[in-house]
N, C-alpha and C. Protein backbone atom coordinates (compact mmCIF):
# COMPACT_ATOMS: atom_id res chain seq x y z
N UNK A 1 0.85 -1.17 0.00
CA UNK A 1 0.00 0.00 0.00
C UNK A 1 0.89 1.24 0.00
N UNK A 2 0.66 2.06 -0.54
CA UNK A 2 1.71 3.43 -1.11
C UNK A 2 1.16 4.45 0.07
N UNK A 3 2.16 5.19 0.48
CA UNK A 3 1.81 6.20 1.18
C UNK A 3 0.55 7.31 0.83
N UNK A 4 -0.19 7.90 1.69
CA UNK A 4 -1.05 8.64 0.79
C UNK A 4 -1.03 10.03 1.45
N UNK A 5 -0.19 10.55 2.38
CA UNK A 5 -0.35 11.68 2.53
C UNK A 5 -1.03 11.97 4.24
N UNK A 6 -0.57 13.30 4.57
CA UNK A 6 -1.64 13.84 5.93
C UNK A 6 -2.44 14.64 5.65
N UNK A 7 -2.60 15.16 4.11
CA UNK A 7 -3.81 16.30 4.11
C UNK A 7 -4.95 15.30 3.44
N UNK A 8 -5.85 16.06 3.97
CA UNK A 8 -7.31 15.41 3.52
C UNK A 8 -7.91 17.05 2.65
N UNK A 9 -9.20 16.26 1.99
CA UNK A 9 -9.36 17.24 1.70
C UNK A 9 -9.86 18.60 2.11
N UNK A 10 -10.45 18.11 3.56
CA UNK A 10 -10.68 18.98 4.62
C UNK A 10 -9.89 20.23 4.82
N UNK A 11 -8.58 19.54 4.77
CA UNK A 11 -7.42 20.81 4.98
C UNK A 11 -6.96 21.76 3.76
N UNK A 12 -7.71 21.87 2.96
CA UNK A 12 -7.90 22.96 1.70
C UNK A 12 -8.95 24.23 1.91
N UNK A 13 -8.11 24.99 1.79
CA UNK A 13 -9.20 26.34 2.42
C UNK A 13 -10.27 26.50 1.42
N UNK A 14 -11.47 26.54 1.74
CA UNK A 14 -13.04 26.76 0.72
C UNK A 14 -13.25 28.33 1.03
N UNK A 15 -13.56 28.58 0.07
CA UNK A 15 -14.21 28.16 -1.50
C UNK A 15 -12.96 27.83 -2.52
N UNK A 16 -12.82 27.04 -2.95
CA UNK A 16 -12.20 26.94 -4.26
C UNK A 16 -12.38 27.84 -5.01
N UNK A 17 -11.59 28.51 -5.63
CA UNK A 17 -12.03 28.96 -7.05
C UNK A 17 -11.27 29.11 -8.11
N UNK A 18 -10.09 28.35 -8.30
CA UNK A 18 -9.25 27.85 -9.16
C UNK A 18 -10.11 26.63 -9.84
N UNK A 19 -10.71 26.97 -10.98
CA UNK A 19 -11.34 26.46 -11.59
C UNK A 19 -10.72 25.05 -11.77
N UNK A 20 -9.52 25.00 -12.65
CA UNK A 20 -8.60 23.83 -13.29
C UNK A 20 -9.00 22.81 -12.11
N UNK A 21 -8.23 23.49 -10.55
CA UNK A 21 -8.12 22.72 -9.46
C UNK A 21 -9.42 22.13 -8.80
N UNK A 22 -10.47 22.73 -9.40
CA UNK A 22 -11.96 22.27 -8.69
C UNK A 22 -12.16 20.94 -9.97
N UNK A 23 -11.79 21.15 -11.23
CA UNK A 23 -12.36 20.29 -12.26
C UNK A 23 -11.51 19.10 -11.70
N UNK A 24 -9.79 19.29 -11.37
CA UNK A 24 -9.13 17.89 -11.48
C UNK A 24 -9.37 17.33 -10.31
N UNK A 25 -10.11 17.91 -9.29
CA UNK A 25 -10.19 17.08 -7.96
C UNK A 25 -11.17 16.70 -8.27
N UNK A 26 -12.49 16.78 -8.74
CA UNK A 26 -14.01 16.73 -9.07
C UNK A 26 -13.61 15.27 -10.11
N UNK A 27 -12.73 15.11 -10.70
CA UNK A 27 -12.73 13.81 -11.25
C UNK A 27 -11.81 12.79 -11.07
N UNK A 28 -10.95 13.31 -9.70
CA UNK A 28 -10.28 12.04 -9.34
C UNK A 28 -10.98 11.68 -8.19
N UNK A 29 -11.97 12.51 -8.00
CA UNK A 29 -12.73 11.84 -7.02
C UNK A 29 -13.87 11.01 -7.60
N UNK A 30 -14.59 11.13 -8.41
CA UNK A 30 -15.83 10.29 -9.72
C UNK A 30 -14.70 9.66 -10.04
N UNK A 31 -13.29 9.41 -10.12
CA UNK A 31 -12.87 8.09 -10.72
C UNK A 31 -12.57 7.35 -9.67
N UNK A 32 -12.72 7.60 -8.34
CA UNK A 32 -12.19 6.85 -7.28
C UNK A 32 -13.59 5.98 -6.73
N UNK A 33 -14.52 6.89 -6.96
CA UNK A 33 -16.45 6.10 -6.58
C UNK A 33 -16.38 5.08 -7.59
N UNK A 34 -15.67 5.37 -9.24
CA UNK A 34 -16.38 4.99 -9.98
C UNK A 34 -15.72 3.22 -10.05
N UNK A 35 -14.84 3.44 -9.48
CA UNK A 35 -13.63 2.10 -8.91
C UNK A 35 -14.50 1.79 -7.60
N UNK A 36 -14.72 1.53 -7.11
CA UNK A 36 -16.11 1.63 -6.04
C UNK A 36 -17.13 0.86 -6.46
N UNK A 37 -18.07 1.66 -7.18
CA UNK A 37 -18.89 0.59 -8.09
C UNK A 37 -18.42 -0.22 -8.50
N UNK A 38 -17.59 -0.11 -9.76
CA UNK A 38 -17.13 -0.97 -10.42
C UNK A 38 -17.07 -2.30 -9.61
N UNK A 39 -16.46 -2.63 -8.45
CA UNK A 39 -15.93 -3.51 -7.33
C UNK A 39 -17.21 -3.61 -6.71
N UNK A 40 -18.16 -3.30 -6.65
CA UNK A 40 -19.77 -3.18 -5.37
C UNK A 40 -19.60 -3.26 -4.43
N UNK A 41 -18.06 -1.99 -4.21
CA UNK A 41 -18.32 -1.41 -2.82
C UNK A 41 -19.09 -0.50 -2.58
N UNK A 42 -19.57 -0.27 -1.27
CA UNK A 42 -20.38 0.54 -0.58
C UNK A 42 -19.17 1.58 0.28
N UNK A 43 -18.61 2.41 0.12
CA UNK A 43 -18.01 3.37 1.33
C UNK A 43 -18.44 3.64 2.57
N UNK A 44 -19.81 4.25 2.07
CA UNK A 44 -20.64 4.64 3.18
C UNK A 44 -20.26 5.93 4.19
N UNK A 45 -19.22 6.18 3.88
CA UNK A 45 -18.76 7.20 4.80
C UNK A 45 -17.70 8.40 3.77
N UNK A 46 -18.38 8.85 2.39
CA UNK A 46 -17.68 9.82 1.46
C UNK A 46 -17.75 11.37 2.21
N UNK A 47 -16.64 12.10 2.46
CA UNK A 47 -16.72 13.22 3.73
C UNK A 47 -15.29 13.57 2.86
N UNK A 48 -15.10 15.12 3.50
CA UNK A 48 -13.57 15.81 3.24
C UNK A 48 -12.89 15.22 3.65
N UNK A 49 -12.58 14.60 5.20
CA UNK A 49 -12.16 14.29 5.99
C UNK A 49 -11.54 12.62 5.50
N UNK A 50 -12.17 12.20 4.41
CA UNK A 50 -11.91 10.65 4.34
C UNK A 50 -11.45 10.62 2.60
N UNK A 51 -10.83 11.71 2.43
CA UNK A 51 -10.19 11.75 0.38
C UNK A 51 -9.08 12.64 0.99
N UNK A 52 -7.80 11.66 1.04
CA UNK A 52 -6.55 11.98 1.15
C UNK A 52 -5.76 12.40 -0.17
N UNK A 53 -4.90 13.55 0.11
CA UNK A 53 -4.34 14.17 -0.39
C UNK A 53 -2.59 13.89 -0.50
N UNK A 54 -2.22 12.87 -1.77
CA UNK A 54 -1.25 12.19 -1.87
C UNK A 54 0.24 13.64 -1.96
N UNK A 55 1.53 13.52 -1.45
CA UNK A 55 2.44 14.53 -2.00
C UNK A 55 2.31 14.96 -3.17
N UNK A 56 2.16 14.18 -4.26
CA UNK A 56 1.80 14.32 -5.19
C UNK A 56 0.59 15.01 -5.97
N UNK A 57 -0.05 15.69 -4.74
CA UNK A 57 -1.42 16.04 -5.55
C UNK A 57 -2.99 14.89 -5.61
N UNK A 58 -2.28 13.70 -5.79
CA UNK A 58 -3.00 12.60 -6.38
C UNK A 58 -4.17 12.59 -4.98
N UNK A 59 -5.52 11.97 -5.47
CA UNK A 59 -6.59 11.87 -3.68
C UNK A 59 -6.51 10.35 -3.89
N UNK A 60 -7.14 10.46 -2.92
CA UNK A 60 -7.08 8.91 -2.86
C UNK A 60 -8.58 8.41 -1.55
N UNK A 61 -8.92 7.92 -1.63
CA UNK A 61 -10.81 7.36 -1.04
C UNK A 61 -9.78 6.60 0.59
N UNK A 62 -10.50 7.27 1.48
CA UNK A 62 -9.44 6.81 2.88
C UNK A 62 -11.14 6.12 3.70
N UNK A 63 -10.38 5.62 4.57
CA UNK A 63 -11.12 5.02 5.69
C UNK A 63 -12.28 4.05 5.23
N UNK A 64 -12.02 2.57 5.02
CA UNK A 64 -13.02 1.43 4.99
C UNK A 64 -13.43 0.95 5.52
N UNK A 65 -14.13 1.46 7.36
CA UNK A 65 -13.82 1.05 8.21
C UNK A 65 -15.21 0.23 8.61
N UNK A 66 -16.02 1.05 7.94
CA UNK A 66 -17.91 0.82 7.70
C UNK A 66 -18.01 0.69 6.33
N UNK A 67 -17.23 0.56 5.31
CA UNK A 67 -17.60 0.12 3.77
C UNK A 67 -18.00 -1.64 3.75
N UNK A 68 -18.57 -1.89 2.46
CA UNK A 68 -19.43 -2.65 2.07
C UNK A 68 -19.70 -3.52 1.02
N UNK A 69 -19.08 -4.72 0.84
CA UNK A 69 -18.88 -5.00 -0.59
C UNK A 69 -20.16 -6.01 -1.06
N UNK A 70 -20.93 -5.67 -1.68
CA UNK A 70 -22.61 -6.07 -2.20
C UNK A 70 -22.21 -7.18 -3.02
N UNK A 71 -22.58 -7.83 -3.11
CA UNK A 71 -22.66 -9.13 -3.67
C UNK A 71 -24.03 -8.44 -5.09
N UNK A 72 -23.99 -9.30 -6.35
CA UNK A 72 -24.77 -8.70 -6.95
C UNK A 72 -26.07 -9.51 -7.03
N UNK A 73 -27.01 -8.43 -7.21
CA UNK A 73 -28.42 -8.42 -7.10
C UNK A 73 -28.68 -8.15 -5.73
N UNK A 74 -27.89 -7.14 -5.01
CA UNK A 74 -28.47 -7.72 -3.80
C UNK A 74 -28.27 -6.10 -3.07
N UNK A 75 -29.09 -5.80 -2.24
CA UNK A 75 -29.05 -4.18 -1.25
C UNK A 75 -28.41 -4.19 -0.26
N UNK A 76 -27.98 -2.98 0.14
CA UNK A 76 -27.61 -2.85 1.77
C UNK A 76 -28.70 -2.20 2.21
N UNK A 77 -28.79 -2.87 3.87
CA UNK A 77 -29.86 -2.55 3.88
C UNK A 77 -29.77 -1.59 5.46
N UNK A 78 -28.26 -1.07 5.76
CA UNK A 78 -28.23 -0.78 6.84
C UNK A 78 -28.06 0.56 6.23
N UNK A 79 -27.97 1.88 7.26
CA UNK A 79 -27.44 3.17 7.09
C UNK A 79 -26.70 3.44 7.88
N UNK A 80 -24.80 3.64 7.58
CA UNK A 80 -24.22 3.95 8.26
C UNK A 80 -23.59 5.24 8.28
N UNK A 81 -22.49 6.05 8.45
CA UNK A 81 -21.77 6.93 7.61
C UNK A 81 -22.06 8.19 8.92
N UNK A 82 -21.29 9.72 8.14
CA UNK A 82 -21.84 10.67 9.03
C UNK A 82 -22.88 11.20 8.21
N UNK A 83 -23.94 11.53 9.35
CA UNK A 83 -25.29 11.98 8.85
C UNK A 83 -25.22 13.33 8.34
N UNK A 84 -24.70 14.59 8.34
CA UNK A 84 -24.37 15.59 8.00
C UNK A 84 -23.81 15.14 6.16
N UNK A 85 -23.11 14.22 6.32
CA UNK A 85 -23.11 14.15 4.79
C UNK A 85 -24.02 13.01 4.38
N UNK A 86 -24.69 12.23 4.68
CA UNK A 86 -25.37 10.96 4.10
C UNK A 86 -26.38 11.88 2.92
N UNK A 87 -26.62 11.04 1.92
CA UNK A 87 -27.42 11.30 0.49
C UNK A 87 -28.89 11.89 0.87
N UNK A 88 -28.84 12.97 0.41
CA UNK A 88 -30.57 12.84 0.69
C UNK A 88 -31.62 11.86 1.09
N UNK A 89 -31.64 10.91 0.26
CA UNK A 89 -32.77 9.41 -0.41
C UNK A 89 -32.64 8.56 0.88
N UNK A 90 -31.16 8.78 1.91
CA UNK A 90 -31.77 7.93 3.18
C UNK A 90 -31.70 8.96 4.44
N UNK A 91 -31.46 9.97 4.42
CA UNK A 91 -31.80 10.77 5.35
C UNK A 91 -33.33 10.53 6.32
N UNK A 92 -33.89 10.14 6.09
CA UNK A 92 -35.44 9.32 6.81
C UNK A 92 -34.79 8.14 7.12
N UNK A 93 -33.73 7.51 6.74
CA UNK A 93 -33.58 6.03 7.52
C UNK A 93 -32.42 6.45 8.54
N UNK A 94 -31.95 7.56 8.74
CA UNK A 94 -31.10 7.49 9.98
C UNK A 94 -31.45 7.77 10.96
C-alpha cells in the first residue's frame, strides 16, 4: 500500500475557485467512486475528511472502516456513515 499523505481534503481552504483545481479534484474523485462501483463497494462514509491528499497532488478514497462490498443483485440494507453528509434518499432512515 503506497503512502497517501496527511492532508485530507478537509485541509484545503473553501471556496475553491481555481477552476482547473476544482475540475481535477471533481474527477479524481468520480474516478475513485467509480472504482467503487465498479468492485460493489459501498463506502458509506464519502466526507472531506476521508479523500486523502497524496504529495503528489493525487486523492485517494481513505477510511473502509464501515464500507461494504454487495454481492450482486443484492441491497444494503443498513445506514451507516456521518449523517451531515449521508445522500438525501436515506436521510429518513437514519
Amino acid at each position: 500500500m503506497e503512502y497517501a499523505g496527511h492532508l485530507s481534503l478537509n485541509d484545503i481552504p473553501m471556496p475553491l475557485s481555481n477552476q482547473p483545481q476544482i475540475v481535477n479534484l471533481t474527477i479524481q474523485i468520480a474516478m475513485g467512486l467509480k472504482h467503487l462501483h465498479h468492485n460493489r463497494i459501498l463506502h458509506r462514509d464519502i466526507k472531506p475528511n476521508n479523500i486523502l491528499i497524496s504529495p503528489t497532488g493525487l486523492l485517494k478514497i481513505a477510511d473502509f472502516g464501515i464500507s461494504k462490498q454487495i454481492p450482486s443483485l443484492a441491497q444494503a440494507n443498513t445506514c451507516l456513515g456521518t449523517p451531515f453528509y449521508a445522500a438525501p434518499e436515506i436521510i429518513d432512515q437514519l
